[in-house]
C-alpha atoms as a PDB file:
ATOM      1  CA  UNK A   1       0.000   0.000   0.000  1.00  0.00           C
ATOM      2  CA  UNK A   2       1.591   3.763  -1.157  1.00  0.00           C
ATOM      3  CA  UNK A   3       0.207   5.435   1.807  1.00  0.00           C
ATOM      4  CA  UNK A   4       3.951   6.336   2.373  1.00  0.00           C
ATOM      5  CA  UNK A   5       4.709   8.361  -0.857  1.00  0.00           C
ATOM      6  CA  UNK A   6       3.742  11.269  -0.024  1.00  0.00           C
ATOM      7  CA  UNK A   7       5.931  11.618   2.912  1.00  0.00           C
ATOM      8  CA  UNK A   8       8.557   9.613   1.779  1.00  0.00           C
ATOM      9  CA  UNK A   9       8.712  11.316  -1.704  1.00  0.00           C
ATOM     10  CA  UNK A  10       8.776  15.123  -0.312  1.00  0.00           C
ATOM     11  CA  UNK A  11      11.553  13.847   1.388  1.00  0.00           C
ATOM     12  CA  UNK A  12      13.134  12.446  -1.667  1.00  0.00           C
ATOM     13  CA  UNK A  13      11.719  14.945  -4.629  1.00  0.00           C
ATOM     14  CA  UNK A  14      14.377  13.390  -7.190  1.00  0.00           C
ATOM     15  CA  UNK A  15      13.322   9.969  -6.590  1.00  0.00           C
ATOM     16  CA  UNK A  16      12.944   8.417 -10.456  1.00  0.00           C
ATOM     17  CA  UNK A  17       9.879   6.487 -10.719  1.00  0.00           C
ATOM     18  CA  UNK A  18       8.890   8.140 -14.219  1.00  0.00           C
ATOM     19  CA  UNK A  19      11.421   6.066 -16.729  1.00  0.00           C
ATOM     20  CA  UNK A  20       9.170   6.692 -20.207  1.00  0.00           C
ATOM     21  CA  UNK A  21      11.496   4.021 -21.668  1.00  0.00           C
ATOM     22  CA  UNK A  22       8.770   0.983 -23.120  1.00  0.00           C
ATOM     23  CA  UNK A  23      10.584  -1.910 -23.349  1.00  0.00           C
ATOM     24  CA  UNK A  24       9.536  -5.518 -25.032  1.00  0.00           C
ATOM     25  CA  UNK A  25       8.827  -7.887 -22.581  1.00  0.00           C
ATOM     26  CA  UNK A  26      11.782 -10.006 -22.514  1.00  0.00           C
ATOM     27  CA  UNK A  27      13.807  -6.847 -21.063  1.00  0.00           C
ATOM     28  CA  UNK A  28      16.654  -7.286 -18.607  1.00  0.00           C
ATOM     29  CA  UNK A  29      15.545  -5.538 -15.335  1.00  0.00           C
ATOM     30  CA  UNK A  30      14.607  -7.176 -12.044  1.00  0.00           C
ATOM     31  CA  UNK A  31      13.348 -10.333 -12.442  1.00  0.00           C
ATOM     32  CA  UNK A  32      13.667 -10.778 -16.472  1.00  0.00           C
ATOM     33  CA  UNK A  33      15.551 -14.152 -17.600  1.00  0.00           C
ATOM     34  CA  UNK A  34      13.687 -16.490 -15.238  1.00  0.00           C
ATOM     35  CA  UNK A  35      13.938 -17.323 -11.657  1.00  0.00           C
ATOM     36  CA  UNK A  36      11.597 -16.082  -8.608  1.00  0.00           C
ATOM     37  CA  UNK A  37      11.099 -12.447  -9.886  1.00  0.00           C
ATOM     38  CA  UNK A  38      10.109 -13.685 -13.784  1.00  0.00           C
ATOM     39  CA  UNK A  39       6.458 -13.351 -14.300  1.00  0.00           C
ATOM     40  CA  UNK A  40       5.141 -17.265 -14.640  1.00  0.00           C
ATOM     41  CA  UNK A  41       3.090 -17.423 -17.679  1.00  0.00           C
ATOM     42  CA  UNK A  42       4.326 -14.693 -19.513  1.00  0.00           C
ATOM     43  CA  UNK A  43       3.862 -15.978 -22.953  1.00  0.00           C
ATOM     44  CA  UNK A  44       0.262 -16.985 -21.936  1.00  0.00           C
ATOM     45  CA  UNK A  45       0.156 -12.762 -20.992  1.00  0.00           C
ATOM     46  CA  UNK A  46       1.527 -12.137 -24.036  1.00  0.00           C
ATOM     47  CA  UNK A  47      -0.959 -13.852 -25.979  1.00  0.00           C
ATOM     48  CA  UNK A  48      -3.622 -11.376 -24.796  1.00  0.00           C
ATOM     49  CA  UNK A  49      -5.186  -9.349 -27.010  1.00  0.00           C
ATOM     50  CA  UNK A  50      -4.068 -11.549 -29.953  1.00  0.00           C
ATOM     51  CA  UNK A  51      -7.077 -13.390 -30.343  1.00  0.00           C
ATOM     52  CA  UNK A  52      -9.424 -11.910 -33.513  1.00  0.00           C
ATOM     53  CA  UNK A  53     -12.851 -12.194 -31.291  1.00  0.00           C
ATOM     54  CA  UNK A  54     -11.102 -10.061 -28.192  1.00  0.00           C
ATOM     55  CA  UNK A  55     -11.568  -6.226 -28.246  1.00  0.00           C
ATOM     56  CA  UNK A  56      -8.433  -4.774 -29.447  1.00  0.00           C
ATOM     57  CA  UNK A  57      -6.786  -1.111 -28.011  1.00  0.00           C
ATOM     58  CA  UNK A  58      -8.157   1.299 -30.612  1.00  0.00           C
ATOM     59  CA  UNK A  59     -11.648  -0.019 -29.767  1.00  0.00           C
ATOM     60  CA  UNK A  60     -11.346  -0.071 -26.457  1.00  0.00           C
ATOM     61  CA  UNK A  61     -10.106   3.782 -26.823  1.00  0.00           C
ATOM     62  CA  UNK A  62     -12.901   4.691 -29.207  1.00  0.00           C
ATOM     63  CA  UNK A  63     -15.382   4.416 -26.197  1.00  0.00           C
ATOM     64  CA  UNK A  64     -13.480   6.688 -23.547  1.00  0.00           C
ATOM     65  CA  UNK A  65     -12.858   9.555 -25.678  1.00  0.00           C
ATOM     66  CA  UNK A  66     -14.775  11.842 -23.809  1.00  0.00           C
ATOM     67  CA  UNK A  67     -15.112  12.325 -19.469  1.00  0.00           C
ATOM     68  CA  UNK A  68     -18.000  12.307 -17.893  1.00  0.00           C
ATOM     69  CA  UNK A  69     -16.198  13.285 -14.726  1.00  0.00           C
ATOM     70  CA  UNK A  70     -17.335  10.922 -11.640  1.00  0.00           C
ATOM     71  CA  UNK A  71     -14.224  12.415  -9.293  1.00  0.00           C
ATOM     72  CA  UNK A  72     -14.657  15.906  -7.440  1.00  0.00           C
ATOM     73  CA  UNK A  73     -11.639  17.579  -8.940  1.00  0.00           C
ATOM     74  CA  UNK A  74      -8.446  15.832 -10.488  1.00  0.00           C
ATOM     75  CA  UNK A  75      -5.937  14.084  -9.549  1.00  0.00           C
ATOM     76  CA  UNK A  76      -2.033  14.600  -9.239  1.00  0.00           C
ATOM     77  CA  UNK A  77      -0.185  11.653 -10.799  1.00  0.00           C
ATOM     78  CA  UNK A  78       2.978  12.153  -8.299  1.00  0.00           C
ATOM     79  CA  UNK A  79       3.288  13.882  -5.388  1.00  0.00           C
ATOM     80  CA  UNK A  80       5.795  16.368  -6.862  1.00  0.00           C
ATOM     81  CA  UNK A  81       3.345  17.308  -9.677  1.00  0.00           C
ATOM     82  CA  UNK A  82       2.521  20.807  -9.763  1.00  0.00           C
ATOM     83  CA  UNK A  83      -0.976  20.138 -10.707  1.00  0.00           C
ATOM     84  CA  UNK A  84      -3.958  18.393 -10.709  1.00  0.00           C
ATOM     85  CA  UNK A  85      -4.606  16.793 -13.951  1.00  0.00           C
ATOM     86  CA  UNK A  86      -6.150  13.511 -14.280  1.00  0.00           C
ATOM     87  CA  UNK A  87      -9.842  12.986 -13.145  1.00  0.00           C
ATOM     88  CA  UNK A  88     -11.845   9.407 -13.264  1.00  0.00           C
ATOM     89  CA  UNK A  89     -14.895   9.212 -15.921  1.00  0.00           C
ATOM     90  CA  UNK A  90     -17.883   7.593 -15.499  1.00  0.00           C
ATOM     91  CA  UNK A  91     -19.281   5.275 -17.742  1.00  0.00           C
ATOM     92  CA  UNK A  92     -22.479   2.742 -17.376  1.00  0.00           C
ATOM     93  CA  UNK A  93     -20.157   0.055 -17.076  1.00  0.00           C
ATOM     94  CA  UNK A  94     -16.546   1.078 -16.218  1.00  0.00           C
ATOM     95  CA  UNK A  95     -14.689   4.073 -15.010  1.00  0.00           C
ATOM     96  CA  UNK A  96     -11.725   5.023 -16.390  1.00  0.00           C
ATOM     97  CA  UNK A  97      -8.473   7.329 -16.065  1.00  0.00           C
ATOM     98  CA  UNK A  98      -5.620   8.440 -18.306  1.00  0.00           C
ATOM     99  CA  UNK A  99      -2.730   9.007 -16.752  1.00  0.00           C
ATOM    100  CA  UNK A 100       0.944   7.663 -16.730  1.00  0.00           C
ATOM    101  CA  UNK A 101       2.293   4.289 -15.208  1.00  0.00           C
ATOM    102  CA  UNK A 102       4.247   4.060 -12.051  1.00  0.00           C
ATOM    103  CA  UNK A 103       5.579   0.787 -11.133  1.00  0.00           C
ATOM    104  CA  UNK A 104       4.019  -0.626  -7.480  1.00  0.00           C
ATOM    105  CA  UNK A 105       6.561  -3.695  -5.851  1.00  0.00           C
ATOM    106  CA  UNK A 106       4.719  -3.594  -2.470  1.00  0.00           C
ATOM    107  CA  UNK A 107       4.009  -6.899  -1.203  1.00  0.00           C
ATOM    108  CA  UNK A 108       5.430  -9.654  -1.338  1.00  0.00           C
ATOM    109  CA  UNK A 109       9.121 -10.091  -1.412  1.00  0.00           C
ATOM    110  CA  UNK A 110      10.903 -11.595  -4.548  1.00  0.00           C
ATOM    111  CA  UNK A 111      14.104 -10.908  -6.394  1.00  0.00           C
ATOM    112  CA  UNK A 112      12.252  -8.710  -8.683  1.00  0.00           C
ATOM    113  CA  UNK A 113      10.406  -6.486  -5.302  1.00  0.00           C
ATOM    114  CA  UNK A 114      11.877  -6.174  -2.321  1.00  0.00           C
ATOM    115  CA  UNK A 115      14.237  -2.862  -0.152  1.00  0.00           C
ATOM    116  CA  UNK A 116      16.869  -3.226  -2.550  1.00  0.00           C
ATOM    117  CA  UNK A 117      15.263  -2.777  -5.832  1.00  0.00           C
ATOM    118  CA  UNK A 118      12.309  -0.663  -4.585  1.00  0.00           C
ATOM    119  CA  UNK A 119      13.353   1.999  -2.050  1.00  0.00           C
ATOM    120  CA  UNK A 120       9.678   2.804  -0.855  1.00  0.00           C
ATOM    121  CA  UNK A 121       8.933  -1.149  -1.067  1.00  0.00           C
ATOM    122  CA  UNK A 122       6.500  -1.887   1.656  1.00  0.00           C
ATOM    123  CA  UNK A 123       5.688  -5.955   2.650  1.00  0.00           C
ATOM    124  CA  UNK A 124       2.257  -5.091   2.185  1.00  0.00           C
ATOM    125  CA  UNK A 125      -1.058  -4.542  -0.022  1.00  0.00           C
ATOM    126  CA  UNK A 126      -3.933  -3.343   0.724  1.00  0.00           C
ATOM    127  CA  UNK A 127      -5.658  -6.447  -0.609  1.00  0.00           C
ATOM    128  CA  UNK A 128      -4.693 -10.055   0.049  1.00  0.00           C
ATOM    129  CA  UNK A 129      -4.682 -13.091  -1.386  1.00  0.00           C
ATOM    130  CA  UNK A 130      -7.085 -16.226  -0.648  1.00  0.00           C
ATOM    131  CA  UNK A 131      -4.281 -17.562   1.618  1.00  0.00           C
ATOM    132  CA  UNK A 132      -4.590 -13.559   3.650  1.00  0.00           C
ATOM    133  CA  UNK A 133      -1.234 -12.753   2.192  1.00  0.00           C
ATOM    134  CA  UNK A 134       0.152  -9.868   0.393  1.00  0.00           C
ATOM    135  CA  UNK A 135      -0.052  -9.840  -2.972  1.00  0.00           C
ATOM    136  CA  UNK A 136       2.835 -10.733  -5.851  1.00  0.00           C
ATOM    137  CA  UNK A 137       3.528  -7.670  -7.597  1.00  0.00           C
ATOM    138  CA  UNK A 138       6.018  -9.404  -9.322  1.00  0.00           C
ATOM    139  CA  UNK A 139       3.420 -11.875 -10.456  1.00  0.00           C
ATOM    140  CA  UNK A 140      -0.013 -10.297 -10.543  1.00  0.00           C
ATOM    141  CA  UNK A 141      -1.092  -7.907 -12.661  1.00  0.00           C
ATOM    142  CA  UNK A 142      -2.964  -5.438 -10.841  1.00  0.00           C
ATOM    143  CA  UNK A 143      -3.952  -1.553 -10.614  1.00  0.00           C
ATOM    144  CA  UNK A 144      -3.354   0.627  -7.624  1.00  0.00           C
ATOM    145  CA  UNK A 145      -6.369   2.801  -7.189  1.00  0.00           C
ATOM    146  CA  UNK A 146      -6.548   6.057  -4.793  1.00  0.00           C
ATOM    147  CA  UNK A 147      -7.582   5.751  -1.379  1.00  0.00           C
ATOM    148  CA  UNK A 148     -11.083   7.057  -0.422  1.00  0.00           C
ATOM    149  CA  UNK A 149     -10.773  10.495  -0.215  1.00  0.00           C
ATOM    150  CA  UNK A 150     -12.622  13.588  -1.287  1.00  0.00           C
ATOM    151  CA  UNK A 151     -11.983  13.622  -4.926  1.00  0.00           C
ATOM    152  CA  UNK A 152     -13.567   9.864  -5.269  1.00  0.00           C
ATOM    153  CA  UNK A 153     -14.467   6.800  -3.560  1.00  0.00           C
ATOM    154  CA  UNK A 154     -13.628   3.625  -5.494  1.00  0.00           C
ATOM    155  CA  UNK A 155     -16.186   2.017  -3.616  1.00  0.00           C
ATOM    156  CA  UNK A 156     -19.225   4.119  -4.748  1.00  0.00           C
ATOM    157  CA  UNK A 157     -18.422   2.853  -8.178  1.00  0.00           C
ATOM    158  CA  UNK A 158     -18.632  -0.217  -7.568  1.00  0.00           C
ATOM    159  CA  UNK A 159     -15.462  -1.840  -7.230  1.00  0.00           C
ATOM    160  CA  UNK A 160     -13.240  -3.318  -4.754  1.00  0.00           C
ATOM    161  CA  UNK A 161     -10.207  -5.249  -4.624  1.00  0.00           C
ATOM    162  CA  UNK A 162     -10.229  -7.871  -7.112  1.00  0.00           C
ATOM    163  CA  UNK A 163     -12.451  -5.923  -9.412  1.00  0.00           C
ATOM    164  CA  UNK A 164     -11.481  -6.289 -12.931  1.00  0.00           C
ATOM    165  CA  UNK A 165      -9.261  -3.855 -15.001  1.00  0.00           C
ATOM    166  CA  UNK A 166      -8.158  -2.994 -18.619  1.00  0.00           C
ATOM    167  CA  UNK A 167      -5.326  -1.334 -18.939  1.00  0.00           C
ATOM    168  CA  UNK A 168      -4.116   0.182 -22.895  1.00  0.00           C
ATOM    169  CA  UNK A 169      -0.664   1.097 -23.823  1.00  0.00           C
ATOM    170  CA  UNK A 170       0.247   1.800 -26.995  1.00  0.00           C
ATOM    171  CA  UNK A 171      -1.435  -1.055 -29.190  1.00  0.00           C
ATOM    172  CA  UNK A 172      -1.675  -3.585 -25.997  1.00  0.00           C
ATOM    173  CA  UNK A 173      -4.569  -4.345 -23.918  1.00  0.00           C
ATOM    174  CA  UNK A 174      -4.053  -6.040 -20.987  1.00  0.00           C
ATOM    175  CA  UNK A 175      -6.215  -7.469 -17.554  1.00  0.00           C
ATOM    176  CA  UNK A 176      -5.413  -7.370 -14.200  1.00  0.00           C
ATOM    177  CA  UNK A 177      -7.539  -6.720 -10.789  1.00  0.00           C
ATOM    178  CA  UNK A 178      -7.295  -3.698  -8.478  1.00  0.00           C
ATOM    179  CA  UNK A 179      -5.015  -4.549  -5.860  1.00  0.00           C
ATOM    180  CA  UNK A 180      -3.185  -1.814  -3.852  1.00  0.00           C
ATOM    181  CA  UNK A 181      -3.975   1.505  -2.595  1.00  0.00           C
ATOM    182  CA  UNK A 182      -2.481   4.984  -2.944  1.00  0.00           C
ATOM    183  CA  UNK A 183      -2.418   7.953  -1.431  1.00  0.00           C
ATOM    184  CA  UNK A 184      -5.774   9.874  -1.972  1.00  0.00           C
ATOM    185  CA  UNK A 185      -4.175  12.430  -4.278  1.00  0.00           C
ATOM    186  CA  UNK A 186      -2.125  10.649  -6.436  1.00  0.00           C
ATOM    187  CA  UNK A 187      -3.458   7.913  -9.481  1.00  0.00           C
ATOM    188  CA  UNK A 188      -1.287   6.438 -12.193  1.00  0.00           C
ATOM    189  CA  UNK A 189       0.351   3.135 -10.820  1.00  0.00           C
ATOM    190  CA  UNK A 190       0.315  -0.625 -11.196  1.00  0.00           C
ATOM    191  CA  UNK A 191       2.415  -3.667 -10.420  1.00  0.00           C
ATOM    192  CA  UNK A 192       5.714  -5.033 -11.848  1.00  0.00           C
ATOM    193  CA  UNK A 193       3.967  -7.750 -13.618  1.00  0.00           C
ATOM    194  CA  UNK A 194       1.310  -5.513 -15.336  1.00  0.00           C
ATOM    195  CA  UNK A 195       3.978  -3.193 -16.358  1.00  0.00           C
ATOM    196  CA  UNK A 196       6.136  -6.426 -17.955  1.00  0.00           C
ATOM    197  CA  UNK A 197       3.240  -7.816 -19.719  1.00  0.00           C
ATOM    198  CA  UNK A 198       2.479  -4.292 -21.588  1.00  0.00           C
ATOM    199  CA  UNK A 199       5.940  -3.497 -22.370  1.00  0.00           C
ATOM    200  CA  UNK A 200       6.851  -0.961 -19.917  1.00  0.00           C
ATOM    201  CA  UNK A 201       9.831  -0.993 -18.024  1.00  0.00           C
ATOM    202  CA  UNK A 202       9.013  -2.821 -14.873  1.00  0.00           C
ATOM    203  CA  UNK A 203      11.865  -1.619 -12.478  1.00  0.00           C
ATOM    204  CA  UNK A 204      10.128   0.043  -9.468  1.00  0.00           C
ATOM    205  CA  UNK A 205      13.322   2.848  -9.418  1.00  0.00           C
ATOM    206  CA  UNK A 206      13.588   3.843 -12.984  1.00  0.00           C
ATOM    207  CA  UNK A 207      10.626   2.309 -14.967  1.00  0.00           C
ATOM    208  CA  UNK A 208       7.056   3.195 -15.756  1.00  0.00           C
ATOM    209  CA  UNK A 209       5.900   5.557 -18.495  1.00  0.00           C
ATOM    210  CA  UNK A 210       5.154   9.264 -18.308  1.00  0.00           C
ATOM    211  CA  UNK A 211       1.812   9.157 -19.901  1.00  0.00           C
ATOM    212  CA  UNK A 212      -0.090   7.024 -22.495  1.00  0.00           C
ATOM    213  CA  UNK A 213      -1.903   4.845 -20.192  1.00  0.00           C
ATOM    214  CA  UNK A 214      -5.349   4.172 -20.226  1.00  0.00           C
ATOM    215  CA  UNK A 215      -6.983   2.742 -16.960  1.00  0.00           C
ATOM    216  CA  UNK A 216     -10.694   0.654 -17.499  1.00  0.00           C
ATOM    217  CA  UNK A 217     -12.024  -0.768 -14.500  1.00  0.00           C
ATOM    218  CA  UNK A 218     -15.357  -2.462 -14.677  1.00  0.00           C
ATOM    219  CA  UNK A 219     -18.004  -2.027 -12.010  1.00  0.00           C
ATOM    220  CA  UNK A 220     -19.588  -5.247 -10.019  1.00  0.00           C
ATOM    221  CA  UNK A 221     -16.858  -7.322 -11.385  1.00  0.00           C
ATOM    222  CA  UNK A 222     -14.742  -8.933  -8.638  1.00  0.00           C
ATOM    223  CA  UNK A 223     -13.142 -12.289  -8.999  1.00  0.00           C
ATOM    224  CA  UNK A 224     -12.074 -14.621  -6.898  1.00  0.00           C
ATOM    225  CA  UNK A 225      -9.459 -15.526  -5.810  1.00  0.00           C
ATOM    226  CA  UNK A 226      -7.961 -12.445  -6.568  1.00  0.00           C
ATOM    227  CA  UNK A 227      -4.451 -13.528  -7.507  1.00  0.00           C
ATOM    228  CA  UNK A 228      -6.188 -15.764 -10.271  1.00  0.00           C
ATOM    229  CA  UNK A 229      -4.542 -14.270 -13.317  1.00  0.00           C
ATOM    230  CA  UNK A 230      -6.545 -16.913 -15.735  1.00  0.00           C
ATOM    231  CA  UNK A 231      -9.709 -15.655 -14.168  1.00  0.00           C
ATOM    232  CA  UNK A 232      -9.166 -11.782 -14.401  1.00  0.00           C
ATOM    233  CA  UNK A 233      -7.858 -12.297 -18.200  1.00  0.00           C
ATOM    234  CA  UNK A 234     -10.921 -13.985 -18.995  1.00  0.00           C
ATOM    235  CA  UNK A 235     -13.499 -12.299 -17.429  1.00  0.00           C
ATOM    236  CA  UNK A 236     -11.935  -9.099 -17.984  1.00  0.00           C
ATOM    237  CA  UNK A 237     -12.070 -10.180 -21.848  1.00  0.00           C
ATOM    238  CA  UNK A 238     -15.512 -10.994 -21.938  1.00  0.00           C
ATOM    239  CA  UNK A 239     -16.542  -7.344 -20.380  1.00  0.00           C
ATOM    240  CA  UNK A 240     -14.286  -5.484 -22.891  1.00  0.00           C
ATOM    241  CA  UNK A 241     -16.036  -6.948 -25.580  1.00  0.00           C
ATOM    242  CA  UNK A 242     -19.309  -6.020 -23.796  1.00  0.00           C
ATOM    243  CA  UNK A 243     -17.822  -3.225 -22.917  1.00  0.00           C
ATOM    244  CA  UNK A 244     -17.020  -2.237 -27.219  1.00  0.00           C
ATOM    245  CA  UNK A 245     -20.508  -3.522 -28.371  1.00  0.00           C
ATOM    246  CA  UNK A 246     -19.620  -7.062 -29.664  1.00  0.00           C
END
């Protein structure tokens, strides 16, 4: 859970976590080339979005060209931004944000997450697994949404932990769950693994992207268990076609 960027990064303004550099998926960084911090299943990630029948990036795009705004206000997308920017739109189905990517390693502990590679890392998510453990950033896709706060309530649209996400970059599409927290301020940030599997640089210091993300999570639409990747890709498949008309 972020809850300690905003302290921590006023104490540390020069802190990268805004690398725009989007590499392919088999990049070297923490974790790539196998071992406990590779993503399991990556080709099966990959895959996404391949199939003909599954809606593709531009469509997905097509429907969230204009805000209805849902947030009071906007949100900052670090705590060092000078402005307000980014609010969350309201759709019949989804809500949605565009904003940039940075890269959340809180949880559990792997080669790819953990004090050395991540110097905000925190053993901790605000969601757990079935097992009531902290989630795998390296190994579960997931979006960080902001805390309750005044701007918006994640939970008056409702979703939860677990609820289903689409996340666009570029031409990708790619589906995780909601799984961390932020501070109530700040949106724009999702694991390792969701990162890897859309071709952003995953490392939690220097990776992310600056802008070009698109953010679709889907109301009523929890699965469980929540570190199911199989079931989030799926379902989250089925409700972006839905989502595009098909």
């Amino acid at each position: 859970m972020r809850t300690r960027m905003l302290a921590l990064m006023s104490a540390a303004c020069g802190a990268a976590l805004l690398g725009a550099a989007a590499l392919p998926a088999s990049a070297t960084g923490p974790g790539a080339g196998g071992g406990p911090g590779q993503e399991p299943g990556t080709a099966e990630v990959g895959a996404a979005g391949t199939d003909a029948t599954e809606a593709t990036a531009a469509e997905l795009l097509a429907e969230v060209r204009g805000c209805a705004r849902i947030s009071k206000g906007a949100y900052r997308t670090d705590s060092g931004s000078p402005r307000a920017t980014v609010p969350v739109c309201d759709t019949t189905d989804a809500v949605f944000w565009k904003a940039d990517m940075d890269i959340d390693c809180d949880g559990r502990r792997t080669r790819a997450c953990n004090r050395k590679t991540d110097p905000y890392f925190l053993p901790e998510t605000a969601f757990q697994s079935s097992r009531g453990e902290p989630l795998d950033s390296a190994v579960l896709p997931h979006v960080v949404v902001p805390g309750p706060g005044k701007v918006w309530d994640y939970r008056k649209s409702g979703l939860t932990g677990g609820s289903v996400v689409a996340v666009v970059y570029r031409d990708r599409v790619r589906y995780g769950v909601i799984g961390d927290t932020s501070p109530t301020g700040i949106i724009g940030e999702a694991s390792y693994a969701m990162a890897r599997a859309l071709g952003i640089d995953p490392d939690p210091s220097t990776g992310g992207a600056e802008s070009g993300v698109t953010y679709i999570a889907f109301k009523d639409s929890r699965v469980s268990p929540i570190e199911s990747r199989e079931r989030a890709r799926s379902r989250g498949a089925e409700l972006a076609r839905e989502f595009v008309g098909r």
